[in-house]
PDB file of N, CA and C in Angstrom:
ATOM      1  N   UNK A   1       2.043 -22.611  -9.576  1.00  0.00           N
ATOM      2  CA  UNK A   1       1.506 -22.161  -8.320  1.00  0.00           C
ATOM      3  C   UNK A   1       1.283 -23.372  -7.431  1.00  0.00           C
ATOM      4  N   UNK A   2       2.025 -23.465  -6.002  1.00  0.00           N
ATOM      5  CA  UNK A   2       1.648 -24.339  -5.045  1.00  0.00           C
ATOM      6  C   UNK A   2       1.274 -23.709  -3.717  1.00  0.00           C
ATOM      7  N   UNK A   3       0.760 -24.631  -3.051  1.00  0.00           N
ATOM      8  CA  UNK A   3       0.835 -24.683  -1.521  1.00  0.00           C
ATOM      9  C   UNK A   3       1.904 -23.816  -1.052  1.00  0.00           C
ATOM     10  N   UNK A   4       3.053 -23.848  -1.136  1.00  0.00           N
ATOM     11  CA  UNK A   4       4.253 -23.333  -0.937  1.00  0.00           C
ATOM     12  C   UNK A   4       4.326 -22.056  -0.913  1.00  0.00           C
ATOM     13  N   UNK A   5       4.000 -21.813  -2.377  1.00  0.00           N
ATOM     14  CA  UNK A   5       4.261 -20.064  -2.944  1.00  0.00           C
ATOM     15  C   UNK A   5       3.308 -19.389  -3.018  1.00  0.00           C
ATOM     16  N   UNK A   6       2.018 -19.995  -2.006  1.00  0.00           N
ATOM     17  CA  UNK A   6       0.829 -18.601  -2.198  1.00  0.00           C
ATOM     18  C   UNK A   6       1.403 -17.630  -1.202  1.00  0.00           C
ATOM     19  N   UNK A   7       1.597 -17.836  -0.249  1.00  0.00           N
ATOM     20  CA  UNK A   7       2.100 -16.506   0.573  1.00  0.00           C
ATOM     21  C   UNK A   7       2.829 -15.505  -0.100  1.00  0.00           C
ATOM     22  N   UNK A   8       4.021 -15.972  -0.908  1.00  0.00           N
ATOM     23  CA  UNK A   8       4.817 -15.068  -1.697  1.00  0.00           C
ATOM     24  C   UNK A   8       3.671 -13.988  -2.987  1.00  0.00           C
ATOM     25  N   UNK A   9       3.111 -15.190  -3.488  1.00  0.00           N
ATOM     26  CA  UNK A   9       1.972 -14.325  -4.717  1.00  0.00           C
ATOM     27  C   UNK A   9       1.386 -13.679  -3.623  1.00  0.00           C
ATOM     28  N   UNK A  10       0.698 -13.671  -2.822  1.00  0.00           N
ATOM     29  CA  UNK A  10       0.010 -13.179  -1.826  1.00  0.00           C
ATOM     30  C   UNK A  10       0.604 -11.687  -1.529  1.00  0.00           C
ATOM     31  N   UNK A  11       1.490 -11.937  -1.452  1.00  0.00           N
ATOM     32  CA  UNK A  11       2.642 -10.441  -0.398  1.00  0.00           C
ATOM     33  C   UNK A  11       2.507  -9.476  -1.905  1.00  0.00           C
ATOM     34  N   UNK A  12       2.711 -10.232  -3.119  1.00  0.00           N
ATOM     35  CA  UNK A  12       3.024  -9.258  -4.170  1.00  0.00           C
ATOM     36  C   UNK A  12       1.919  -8.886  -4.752  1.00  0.00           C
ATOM     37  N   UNK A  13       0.462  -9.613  -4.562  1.00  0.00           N
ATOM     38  CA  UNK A  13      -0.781  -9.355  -4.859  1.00  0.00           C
ATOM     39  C   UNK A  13      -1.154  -7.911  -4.249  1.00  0.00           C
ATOM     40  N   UNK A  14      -0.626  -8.007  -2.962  1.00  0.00           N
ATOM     41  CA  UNK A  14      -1.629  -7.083  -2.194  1.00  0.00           C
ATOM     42  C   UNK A  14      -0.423  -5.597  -2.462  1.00  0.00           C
ATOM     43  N   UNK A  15       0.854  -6.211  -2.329  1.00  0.00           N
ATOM     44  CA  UNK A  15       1.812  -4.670  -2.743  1.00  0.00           C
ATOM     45  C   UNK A  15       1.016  -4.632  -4.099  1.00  0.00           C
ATOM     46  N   UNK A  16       0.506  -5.049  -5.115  1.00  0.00           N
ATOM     47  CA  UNK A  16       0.445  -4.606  -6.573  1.00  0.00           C
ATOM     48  C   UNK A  16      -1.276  -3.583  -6.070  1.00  0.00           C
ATOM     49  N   UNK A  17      -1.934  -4.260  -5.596  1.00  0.00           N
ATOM     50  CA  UNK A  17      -3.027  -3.949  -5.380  1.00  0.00           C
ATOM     51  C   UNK A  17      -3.482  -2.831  -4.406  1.00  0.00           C
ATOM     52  N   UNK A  18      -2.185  -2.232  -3.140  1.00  0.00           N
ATOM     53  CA  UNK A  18      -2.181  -0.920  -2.784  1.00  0.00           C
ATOM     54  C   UNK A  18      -2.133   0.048  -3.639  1.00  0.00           C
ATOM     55  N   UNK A  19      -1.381   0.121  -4.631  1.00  0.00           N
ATOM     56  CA  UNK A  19      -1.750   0.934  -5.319  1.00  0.00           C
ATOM     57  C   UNK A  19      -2.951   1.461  -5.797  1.00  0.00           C
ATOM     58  N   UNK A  20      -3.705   1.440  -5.762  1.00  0.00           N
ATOM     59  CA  UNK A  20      -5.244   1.497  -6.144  1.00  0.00           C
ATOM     60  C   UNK A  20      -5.927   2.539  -4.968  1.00  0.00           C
ATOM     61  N   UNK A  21      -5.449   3.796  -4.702  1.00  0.00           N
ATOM     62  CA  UNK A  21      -5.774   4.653  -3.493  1.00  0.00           C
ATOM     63  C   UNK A  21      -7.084   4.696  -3.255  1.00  0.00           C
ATOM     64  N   UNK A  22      -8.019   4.513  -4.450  1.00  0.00           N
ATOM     65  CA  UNK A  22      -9.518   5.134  -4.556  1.00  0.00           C
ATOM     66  C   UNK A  22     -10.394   3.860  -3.914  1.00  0.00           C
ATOM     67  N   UNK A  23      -9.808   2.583  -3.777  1.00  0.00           N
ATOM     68  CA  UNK A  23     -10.207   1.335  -3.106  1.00  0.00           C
ATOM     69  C   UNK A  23     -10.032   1.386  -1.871  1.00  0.00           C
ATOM     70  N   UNK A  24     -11.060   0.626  -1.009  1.00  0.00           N
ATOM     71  CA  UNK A  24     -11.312   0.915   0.129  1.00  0.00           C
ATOM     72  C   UNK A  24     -10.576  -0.679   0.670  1.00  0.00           C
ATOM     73  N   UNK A  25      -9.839  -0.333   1.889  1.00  0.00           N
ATOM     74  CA  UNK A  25      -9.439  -1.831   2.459  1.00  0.00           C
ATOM     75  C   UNK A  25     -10.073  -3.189   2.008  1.00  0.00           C
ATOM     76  N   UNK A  26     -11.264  -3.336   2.579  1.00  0.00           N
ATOM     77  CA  UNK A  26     -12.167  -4.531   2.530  1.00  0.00           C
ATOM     78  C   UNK A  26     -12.517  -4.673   1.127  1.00  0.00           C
ATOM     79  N   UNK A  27     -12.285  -3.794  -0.363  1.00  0.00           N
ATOM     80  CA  UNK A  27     -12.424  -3.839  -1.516  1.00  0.00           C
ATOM     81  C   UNK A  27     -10.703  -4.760  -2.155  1.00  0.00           C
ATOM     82  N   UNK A  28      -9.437  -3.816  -1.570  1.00  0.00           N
ATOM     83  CA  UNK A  28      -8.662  -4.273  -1.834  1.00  0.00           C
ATOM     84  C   UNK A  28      -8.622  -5.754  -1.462  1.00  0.00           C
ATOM     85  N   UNK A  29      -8.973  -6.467  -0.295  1.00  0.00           N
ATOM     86  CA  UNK A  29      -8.852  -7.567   0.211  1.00  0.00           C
ATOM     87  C   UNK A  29      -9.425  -8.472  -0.759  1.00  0.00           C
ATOM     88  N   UNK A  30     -10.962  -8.053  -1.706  1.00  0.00           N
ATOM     89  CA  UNK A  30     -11.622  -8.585  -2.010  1.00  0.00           C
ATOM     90  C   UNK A  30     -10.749  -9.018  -3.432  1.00  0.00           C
ATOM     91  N   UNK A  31     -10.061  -7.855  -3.911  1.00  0.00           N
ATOM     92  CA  UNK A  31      -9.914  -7.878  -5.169  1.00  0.00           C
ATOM     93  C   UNK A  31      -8.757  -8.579  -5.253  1.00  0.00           C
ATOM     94  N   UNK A  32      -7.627  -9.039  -4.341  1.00  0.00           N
ATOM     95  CA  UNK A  32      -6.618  -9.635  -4.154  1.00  0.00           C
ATOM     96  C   UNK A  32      -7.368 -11.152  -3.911  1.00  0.00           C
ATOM     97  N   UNK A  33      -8.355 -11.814  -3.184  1.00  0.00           N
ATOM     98  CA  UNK A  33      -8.741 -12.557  -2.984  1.00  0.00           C
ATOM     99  C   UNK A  33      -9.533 -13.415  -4.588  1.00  0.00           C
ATOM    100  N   UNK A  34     -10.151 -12.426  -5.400  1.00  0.00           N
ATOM    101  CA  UNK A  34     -10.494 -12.718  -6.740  1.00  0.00           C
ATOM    102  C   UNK A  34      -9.492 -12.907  -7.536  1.00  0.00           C
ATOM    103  N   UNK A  35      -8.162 -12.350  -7.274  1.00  0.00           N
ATOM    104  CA  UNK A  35      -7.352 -12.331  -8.287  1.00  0.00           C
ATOM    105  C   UNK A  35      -6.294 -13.717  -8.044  1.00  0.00           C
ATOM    106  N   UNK A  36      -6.439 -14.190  -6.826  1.00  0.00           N
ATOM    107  CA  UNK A  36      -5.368 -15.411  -6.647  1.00  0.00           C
ATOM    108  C   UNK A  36      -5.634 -16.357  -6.801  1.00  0.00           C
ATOM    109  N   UNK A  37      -7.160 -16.573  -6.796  1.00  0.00           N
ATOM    110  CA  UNK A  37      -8.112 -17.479  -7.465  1.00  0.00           C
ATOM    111  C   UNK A  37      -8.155 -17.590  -8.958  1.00  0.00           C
ATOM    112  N   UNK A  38      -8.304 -16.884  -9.519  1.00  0.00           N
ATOM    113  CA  UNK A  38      -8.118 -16.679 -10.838  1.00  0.00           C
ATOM    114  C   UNK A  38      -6.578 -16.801 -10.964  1.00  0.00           C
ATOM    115  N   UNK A  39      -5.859 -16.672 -10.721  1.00  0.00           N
ATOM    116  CA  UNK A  39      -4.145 -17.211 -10.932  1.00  0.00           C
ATOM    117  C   UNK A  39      -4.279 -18.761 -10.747  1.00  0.00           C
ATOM    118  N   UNK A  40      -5.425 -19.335  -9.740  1.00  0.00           N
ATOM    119  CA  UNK A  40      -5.248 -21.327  -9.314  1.00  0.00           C
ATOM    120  C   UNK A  40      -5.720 -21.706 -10.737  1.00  0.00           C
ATOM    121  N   UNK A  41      -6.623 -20.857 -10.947  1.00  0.00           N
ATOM    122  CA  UNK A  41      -7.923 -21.198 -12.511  1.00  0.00           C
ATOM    123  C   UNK A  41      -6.703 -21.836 -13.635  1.00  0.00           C
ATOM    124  N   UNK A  42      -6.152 -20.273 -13.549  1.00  0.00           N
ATOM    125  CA  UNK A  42      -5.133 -20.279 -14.664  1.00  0.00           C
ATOM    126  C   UNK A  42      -3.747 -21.203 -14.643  1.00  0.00           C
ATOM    127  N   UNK A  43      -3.121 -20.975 -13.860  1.00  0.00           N
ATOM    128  CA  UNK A  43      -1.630 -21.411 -13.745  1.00  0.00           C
ATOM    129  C   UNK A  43      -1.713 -23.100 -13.542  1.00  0.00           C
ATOM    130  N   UNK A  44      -2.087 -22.958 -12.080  1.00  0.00           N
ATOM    131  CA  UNK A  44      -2.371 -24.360 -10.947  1.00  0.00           C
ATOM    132  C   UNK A  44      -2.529 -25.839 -12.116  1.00  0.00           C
ATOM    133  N   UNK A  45      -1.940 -26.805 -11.944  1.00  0.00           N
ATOM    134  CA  UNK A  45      -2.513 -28.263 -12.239  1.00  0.00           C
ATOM    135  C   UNK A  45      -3.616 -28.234 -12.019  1.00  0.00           C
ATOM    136  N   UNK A  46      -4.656 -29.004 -12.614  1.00  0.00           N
ATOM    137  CA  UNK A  46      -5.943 -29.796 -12.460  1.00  0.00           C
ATOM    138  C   UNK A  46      -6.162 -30.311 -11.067  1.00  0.00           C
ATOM    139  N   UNK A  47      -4.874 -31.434 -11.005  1.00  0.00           N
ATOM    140  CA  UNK A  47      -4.691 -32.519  -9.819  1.00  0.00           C
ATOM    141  C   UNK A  47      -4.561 -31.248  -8.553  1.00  0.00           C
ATOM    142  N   UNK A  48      -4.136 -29.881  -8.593  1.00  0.00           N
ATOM    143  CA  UNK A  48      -3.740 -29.436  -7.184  1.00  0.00           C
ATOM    144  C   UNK A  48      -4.719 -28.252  -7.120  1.00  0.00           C
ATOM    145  N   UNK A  49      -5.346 -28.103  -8.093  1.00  0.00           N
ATOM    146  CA  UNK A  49      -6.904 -26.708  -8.050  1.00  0.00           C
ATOM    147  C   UNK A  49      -7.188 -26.564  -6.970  1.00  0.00           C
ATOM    148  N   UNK A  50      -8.160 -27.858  -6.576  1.00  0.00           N
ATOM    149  CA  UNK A  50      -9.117 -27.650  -5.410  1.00  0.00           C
ATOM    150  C   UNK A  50      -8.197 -27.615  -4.105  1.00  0.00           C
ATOM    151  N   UNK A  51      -7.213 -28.009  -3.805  1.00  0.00           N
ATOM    152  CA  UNK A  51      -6.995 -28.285  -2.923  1.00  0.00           C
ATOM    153  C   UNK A  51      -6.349 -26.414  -2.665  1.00  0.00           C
ATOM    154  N   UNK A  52      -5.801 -26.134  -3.507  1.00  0.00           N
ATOM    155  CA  UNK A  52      -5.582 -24.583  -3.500  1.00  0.00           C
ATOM    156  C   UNK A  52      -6.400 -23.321  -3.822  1.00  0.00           C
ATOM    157  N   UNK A  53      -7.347 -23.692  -4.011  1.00  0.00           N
ATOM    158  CA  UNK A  53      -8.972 -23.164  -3.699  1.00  0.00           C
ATOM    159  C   UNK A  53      -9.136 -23.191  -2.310  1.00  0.00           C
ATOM    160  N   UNK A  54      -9.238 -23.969  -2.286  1.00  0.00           N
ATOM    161  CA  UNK A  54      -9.745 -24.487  -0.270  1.00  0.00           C
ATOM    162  C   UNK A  54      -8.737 -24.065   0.695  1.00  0.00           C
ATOM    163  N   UNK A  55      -7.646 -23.565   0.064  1.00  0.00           N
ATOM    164  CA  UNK A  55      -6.883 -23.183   0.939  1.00  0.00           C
ATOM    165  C   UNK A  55      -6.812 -21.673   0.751  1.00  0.00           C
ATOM    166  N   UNK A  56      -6.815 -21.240   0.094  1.00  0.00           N
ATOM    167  CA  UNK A  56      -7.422 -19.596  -0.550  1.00  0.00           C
ATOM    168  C   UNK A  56      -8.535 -19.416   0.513  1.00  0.00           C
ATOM    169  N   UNK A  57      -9.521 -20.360   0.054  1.00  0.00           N
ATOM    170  CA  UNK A  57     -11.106 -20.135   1.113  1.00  0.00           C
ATOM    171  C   UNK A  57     -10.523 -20.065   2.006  1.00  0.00           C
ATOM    172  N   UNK A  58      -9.932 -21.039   2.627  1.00  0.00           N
ATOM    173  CA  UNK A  58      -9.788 -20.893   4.366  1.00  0.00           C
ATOM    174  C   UNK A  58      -8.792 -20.275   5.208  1.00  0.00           C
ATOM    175  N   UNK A  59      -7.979 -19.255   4.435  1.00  0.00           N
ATOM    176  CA  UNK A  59      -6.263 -18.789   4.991  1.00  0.00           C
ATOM    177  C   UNK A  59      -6.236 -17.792   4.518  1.00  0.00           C
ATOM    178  N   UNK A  60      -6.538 -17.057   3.102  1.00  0.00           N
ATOM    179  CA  UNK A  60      -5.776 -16.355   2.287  1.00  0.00           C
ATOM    180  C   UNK A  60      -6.560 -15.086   3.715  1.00  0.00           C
ATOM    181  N   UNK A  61      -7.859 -14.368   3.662  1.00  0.00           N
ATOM    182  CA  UNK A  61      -8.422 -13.460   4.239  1.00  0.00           C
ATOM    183  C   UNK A  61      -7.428 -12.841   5.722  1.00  0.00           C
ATOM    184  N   UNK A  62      -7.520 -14.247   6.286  1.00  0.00           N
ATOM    185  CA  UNK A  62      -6.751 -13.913   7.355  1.00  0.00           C
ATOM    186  C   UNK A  62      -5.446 -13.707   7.450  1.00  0.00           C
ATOM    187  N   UNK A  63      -4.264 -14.477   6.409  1.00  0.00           N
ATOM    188  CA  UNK A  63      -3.156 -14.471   6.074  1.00  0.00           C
ATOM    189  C   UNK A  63      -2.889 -12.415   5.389  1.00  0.00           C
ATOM    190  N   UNK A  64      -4.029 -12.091   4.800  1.00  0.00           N
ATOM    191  CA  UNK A  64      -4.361 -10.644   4.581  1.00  0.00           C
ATOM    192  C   UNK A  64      -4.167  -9.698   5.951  1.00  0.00           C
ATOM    193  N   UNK A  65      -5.244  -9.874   6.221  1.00  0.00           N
ATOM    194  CA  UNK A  65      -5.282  -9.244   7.569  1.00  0.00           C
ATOM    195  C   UNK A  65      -3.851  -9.108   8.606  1.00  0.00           C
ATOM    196  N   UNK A  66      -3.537 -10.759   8.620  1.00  0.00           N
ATOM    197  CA  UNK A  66      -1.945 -10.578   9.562  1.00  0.00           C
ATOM    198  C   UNK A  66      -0.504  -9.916   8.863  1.00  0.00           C
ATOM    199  N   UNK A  67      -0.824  -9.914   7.291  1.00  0.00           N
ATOM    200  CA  UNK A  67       0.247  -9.474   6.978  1.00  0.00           C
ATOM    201  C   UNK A  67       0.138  -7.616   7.038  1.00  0.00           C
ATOM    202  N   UNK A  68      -1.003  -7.059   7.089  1.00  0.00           N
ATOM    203  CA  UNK A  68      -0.972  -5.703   7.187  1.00  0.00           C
ATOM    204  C   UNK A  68      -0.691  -5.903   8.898  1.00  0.00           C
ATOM    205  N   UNK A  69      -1.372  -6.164   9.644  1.00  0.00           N
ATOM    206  CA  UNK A  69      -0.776  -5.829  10.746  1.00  0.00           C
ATOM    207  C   UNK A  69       0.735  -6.025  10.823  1.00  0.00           C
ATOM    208  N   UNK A  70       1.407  -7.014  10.413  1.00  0.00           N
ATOM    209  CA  UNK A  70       2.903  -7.255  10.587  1.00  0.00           C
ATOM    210  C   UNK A  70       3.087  -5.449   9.837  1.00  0.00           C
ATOM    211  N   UNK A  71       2.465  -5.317   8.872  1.00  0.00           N
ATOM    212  CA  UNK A  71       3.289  -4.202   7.615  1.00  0.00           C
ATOM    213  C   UNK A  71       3.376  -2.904   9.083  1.00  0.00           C
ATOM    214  N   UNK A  72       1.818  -2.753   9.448  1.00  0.00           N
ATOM    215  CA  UNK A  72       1.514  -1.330  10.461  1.00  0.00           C
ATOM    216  C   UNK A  72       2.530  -2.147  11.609  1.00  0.00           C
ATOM    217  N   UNK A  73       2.804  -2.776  12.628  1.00  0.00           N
ATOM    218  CA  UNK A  73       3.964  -3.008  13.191  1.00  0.00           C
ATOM    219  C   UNK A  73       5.545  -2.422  12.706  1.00  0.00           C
ATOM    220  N   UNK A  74       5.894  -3.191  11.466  1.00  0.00           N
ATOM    221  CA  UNK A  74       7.146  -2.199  10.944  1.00  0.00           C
ATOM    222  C   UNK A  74       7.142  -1.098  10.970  1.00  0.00           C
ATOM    223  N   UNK A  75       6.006  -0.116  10.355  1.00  0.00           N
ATOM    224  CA  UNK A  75       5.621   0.816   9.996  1.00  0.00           C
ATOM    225  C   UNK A  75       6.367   1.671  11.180  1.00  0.00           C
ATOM    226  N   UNK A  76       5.441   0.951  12.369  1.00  0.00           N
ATOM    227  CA  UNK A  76       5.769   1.789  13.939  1.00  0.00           C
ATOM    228  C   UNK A  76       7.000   1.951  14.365  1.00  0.00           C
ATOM    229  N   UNK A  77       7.705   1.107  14.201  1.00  0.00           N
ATOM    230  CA  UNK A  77       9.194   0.311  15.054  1.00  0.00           C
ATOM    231  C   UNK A  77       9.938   1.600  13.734  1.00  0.00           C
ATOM    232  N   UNK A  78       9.573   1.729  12.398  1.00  0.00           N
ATOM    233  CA  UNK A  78      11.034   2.108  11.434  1.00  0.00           C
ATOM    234  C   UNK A  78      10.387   4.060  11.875  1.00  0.00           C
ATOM    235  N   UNK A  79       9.553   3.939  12.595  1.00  0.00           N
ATOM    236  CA  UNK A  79       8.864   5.411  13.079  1.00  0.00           C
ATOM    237  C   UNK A  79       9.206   6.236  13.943  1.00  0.00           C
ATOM    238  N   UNK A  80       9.176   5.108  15.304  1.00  0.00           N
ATOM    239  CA  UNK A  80       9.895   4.895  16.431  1.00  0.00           C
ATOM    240  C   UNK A  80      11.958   5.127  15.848  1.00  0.00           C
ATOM    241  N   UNK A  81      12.226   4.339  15.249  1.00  0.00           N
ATOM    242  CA  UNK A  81      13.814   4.577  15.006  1.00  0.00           C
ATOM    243  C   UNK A  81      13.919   5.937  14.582  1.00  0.00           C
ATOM    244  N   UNK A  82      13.283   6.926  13.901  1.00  0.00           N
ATOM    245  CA  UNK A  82      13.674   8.040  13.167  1.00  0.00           C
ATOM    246  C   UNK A  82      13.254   9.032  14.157  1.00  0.00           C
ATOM    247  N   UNK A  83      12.250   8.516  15.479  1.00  0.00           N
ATOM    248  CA  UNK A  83      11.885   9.706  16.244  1.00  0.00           C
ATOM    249  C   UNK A  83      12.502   9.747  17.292  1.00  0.00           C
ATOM    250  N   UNK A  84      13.403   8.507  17.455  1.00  0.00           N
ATOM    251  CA  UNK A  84      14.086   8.498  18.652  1.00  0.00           C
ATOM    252  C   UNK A  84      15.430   8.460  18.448  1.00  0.00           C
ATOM    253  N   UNK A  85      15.939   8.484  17.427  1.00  0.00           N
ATOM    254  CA  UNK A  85      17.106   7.938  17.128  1.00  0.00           C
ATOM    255  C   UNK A  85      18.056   8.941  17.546  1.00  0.00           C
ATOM    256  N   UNK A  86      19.551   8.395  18.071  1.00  0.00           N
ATOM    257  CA  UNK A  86      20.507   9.570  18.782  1.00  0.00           C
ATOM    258  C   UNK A  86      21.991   9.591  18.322  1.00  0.00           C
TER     259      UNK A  86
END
């Protein structure tokens, strides 16, 4: 796990973690946010932990947030193609 490839764990955290219907948004966020942390615990070097901690702390929430909006954007546009389409 680096710098590099949290976005990717990230994208597949939160697809693994929709699944979970009975969880409420701000629960899912939470539980994706516990769980990528616990992947730095586990996987991550010693030498690159903190620095991917601190970047979890300060990105992952919002990197959350923008990727559902990007998702509800597609959502609209592949919505838009099937309601308009000729």
């Amino acid at each position: 796990m680096t710098a590099e490839n949290i976005s990717i764990i990230l994208m597949q955290l939160m697809s693994e973690v929709n699944k979970f219907k009975k969880l409420t948004g701000s629960q899912k966020k939470t539980l994706v946010t516990v769980l990528l942390t616990h992947f730095v615990t586990e996987i991550a070097t010693e030498e690159n932990q903190p620095a991917l901690r601190e970047i979890i702390r300060l990105t992952v929430p919002t990197l959350i947030d923008n990727f559902i909006d990007i998702s509800k954007g597609l959502e609209l546009k592949n919505l838009k193609n099937k309601l308009f389409c000729c």
